[in-house]
Protein backbone atom coordinates (compact mmCIF):
# COMPACT_ATOMS: atom_id res chain seq x y z
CA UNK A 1 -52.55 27.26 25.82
CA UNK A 2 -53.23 27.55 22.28
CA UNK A 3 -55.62 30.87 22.80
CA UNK A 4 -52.23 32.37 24.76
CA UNK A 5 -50.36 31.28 21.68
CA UNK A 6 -52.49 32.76 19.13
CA UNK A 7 -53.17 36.14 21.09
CA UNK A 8 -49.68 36.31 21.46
CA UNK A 9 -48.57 35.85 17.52
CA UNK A 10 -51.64 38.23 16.95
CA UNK A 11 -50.06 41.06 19.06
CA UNK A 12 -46.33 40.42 17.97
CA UNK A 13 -46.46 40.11 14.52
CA UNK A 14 -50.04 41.16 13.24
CA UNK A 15 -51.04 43.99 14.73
CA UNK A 16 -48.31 46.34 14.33
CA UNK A 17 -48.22 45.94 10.64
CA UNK A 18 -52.12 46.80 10.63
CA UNK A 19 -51.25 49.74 11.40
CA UNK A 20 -47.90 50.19 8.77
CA UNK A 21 -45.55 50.92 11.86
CA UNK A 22 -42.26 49.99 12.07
CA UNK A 23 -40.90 49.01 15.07
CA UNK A 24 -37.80 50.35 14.90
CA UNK A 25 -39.21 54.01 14.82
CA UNK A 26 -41.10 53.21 18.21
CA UNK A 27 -41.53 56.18 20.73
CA UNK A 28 -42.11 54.89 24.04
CA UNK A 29 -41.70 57.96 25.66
CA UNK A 30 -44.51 60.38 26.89
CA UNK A 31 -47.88 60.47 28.78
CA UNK A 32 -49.66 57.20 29.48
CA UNK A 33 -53.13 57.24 30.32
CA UNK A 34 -55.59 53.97 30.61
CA UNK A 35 -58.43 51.90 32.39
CA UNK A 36 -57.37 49.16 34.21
CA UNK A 37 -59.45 45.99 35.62
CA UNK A 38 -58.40 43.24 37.59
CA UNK A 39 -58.78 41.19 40.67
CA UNK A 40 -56.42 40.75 44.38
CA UNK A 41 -55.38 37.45 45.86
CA UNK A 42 -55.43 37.79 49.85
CA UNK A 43 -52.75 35.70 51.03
CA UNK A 44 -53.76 35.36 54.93
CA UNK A 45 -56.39 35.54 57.43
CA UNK A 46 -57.89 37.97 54.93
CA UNK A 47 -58.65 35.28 52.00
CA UNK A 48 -62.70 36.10 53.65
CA UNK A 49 -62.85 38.84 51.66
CA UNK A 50 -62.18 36.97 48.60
CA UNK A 51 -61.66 37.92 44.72
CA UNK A 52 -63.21 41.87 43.66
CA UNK A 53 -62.96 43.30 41.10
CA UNK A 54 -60.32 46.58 40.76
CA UNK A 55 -61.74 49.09 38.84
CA UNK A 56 -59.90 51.82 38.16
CA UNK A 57 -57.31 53.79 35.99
CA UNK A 58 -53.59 55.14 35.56
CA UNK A 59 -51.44 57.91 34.39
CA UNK A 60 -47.93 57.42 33.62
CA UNK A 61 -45.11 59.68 32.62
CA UNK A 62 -42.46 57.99 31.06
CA UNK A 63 -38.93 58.92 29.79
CA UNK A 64 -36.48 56.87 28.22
CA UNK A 65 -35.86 54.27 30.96
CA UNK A 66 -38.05 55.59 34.10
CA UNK A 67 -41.60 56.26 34.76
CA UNK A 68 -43.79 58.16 37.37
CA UNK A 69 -47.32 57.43 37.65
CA UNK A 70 -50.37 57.72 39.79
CA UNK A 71 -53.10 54.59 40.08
CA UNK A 72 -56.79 54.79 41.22
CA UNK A 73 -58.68 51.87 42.17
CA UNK A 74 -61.84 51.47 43.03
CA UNK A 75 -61.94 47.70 45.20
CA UNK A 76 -65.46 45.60 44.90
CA UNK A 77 -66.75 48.14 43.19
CA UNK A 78 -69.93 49.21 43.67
CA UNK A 79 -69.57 46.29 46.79
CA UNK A 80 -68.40 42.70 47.08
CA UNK A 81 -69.26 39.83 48.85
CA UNK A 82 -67.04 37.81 51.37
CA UNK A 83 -66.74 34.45 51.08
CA UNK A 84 -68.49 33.83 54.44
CA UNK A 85 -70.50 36.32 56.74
CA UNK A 86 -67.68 38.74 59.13
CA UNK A 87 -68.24 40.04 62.49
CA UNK A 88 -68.38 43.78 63.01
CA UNK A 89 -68.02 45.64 66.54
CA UNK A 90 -70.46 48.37 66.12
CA UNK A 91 -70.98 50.21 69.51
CA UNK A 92 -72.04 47.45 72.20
CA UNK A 93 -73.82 45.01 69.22
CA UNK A 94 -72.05 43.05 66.42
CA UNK A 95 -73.16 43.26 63.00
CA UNK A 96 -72.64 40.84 60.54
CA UNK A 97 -72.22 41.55 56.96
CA UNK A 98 -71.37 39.59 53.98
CA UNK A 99 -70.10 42.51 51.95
CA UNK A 100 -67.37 45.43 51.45
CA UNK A 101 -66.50 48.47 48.76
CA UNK A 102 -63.14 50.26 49.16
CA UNK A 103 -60.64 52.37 47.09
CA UNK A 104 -56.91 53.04 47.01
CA UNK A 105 -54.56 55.85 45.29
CA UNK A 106 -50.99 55.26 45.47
CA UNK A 107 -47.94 57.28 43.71
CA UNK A 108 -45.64 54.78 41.36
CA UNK A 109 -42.19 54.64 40.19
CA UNK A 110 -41.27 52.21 37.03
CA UNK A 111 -37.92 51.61 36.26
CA UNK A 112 -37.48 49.55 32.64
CA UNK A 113 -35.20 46.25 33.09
CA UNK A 114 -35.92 45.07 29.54
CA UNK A 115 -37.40 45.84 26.21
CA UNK A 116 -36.93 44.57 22.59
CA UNK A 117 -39.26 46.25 19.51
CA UNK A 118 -43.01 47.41 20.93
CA UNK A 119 -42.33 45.00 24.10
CA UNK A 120 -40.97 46.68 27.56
CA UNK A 121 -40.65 44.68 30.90
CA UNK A 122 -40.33 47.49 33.72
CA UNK A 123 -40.01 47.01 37.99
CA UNK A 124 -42.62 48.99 39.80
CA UNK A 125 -42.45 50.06 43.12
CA UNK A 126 -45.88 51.97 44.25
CA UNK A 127 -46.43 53.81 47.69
CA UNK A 128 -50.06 55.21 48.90
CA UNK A 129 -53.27 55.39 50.34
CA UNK A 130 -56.12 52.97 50.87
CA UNK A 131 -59.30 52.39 52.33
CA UNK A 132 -61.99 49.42 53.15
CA UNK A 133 -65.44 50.04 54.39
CA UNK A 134 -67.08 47.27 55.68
CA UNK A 135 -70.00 49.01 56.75
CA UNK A 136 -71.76 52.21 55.51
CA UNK A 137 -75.59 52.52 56.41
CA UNK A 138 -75.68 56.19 55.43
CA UNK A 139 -73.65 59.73 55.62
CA UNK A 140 -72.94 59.18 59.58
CA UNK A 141 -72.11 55.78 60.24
CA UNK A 142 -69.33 54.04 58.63
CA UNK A 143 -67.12 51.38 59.74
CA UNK A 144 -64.31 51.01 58.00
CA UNK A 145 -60.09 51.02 58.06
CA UNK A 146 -57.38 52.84 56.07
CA UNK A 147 -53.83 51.63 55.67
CA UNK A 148 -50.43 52.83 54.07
CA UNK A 149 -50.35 50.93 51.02
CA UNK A 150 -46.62 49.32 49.79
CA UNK A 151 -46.76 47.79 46.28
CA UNK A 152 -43.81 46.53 44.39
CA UNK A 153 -44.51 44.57 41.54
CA UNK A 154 -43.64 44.20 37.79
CA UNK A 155 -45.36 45.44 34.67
CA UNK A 156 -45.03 43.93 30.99
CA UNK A 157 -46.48 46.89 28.57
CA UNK A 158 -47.22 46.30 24.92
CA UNK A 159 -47.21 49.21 22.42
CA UNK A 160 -49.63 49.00 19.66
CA UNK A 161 -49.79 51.34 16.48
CA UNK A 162 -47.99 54.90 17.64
CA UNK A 163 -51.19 55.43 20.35
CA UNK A 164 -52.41 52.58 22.27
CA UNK A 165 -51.47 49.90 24.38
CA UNK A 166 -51.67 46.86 26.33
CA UNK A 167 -50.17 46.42 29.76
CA UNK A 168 -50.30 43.43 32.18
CA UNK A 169 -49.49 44.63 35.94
CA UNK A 170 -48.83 42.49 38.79
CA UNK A 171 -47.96 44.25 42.23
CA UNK A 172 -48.15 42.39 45.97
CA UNK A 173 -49.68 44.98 48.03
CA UNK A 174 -48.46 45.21 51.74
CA UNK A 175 -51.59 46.74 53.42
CA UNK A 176 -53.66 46.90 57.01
CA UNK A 177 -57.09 46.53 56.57
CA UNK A 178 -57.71 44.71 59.29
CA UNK A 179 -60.46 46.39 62.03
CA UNK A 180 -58.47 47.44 65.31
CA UNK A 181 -60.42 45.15 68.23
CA UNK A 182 -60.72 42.06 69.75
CA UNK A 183 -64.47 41.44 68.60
CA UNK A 184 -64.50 41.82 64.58
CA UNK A 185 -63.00 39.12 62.05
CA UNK A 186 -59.68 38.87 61.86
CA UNK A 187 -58.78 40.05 58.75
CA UNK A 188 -54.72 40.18 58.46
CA UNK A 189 -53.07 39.96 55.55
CA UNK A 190 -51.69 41.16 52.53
CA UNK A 191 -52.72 40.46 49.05
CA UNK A 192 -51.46 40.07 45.44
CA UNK A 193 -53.04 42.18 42.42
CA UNK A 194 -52.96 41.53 38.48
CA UNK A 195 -54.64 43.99 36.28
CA UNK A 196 -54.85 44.39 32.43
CA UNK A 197 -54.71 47.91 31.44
CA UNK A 198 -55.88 49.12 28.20
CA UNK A 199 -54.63 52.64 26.88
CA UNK A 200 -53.06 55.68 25.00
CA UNK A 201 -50.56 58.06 24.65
């Protein structure tokens, strides 16, 4: 409690007057770009797969009060291990594998609720593409499953100096990752994601 305390008197009051801004002459507008990393939370028959790390980055044009972005993630990146060995139908065998990789790209709107000074709390609401491979030998076999990808969420963004920032993301993820028969782990579920993204503009 007392390291969130101090980072957060550090970032309010300290850092911004390193670098002789004043907050009043703020521009939050214009072209965010930064790496994020982070983790998911599975919140279902899907908790096998566990905690990997998101790896990834983000692009966000912002105006006064809305923003449209794009995210990249790369999921368990370059693989991750399940909490426990899953089944795998593979032709007339199972496999079983304690390990995944995947990736997801999804198209975001932001929509500011609330800011005050260098501070802005926004809604997001994210729509896209993902992917999970489970198994991936070589070039010509892959197991694996895509899904739509729904992800409303909130972001708190923190603008430091007139360039960079700081920007804590939280989305739950509606998803389908789960493989399509009656042999392979069940793996329903949806899952929760926080990320910390570090930046410019």
């Amino acid at each position: 409690m007392q390291r969130l305390i101090l980072t957060l008197y550090i970032l309010t009051f300290i850092v911004p007057k390193s670098f002789g801004q004043d907050s009043s002459i703020v521009e939050k507008r214009g072209i965010y770009t930064g790496l994020s990393f982070g983790t998911w939370f599975p919140d279902n028959k899907n908790k096998v797969l566990g905690n990997p790390l998101l790896l990834g980055f983000v692009v966000d044009f912002k105006g006064e009060k809305n923003a449209f972005g794009l995210t990249f993630d790369l999921i368990g990146w370059p693989h991750h291990n399940t909490t426990e060995p899953i089944n795998i139908k593979f032709g007339d065998s199972v496999l079983i594998r304690n390990d995944f990789f995947g990736a997801h790209l999804t198209l975001d709107y932001a929509r500011e609720l609330w800011s005050k000074d260098r501070l802005v709390f926004e809604g997001i609401c994210g729509i896209g593409y993902g992917r999970l491979s489970y198994y991936n030998p070589n070039k010509d076999t892959e197991i694996g499953k895509s899904s739509i990808v729904f992800n409303p969420g909130l972001s708190l963004r923190y603008l430091i100096g007139r360039k960079m920032f700081l920007q804590i993301k939280t989305q739950f993820c509606i998803a389908n990752y789960n493989l399509n028969d009656n042999i392979s782990t069940d793996l329903k579920g949806n899952y929760l994601t926080t990320k910390l993204i570090i930046g410019s503009r």
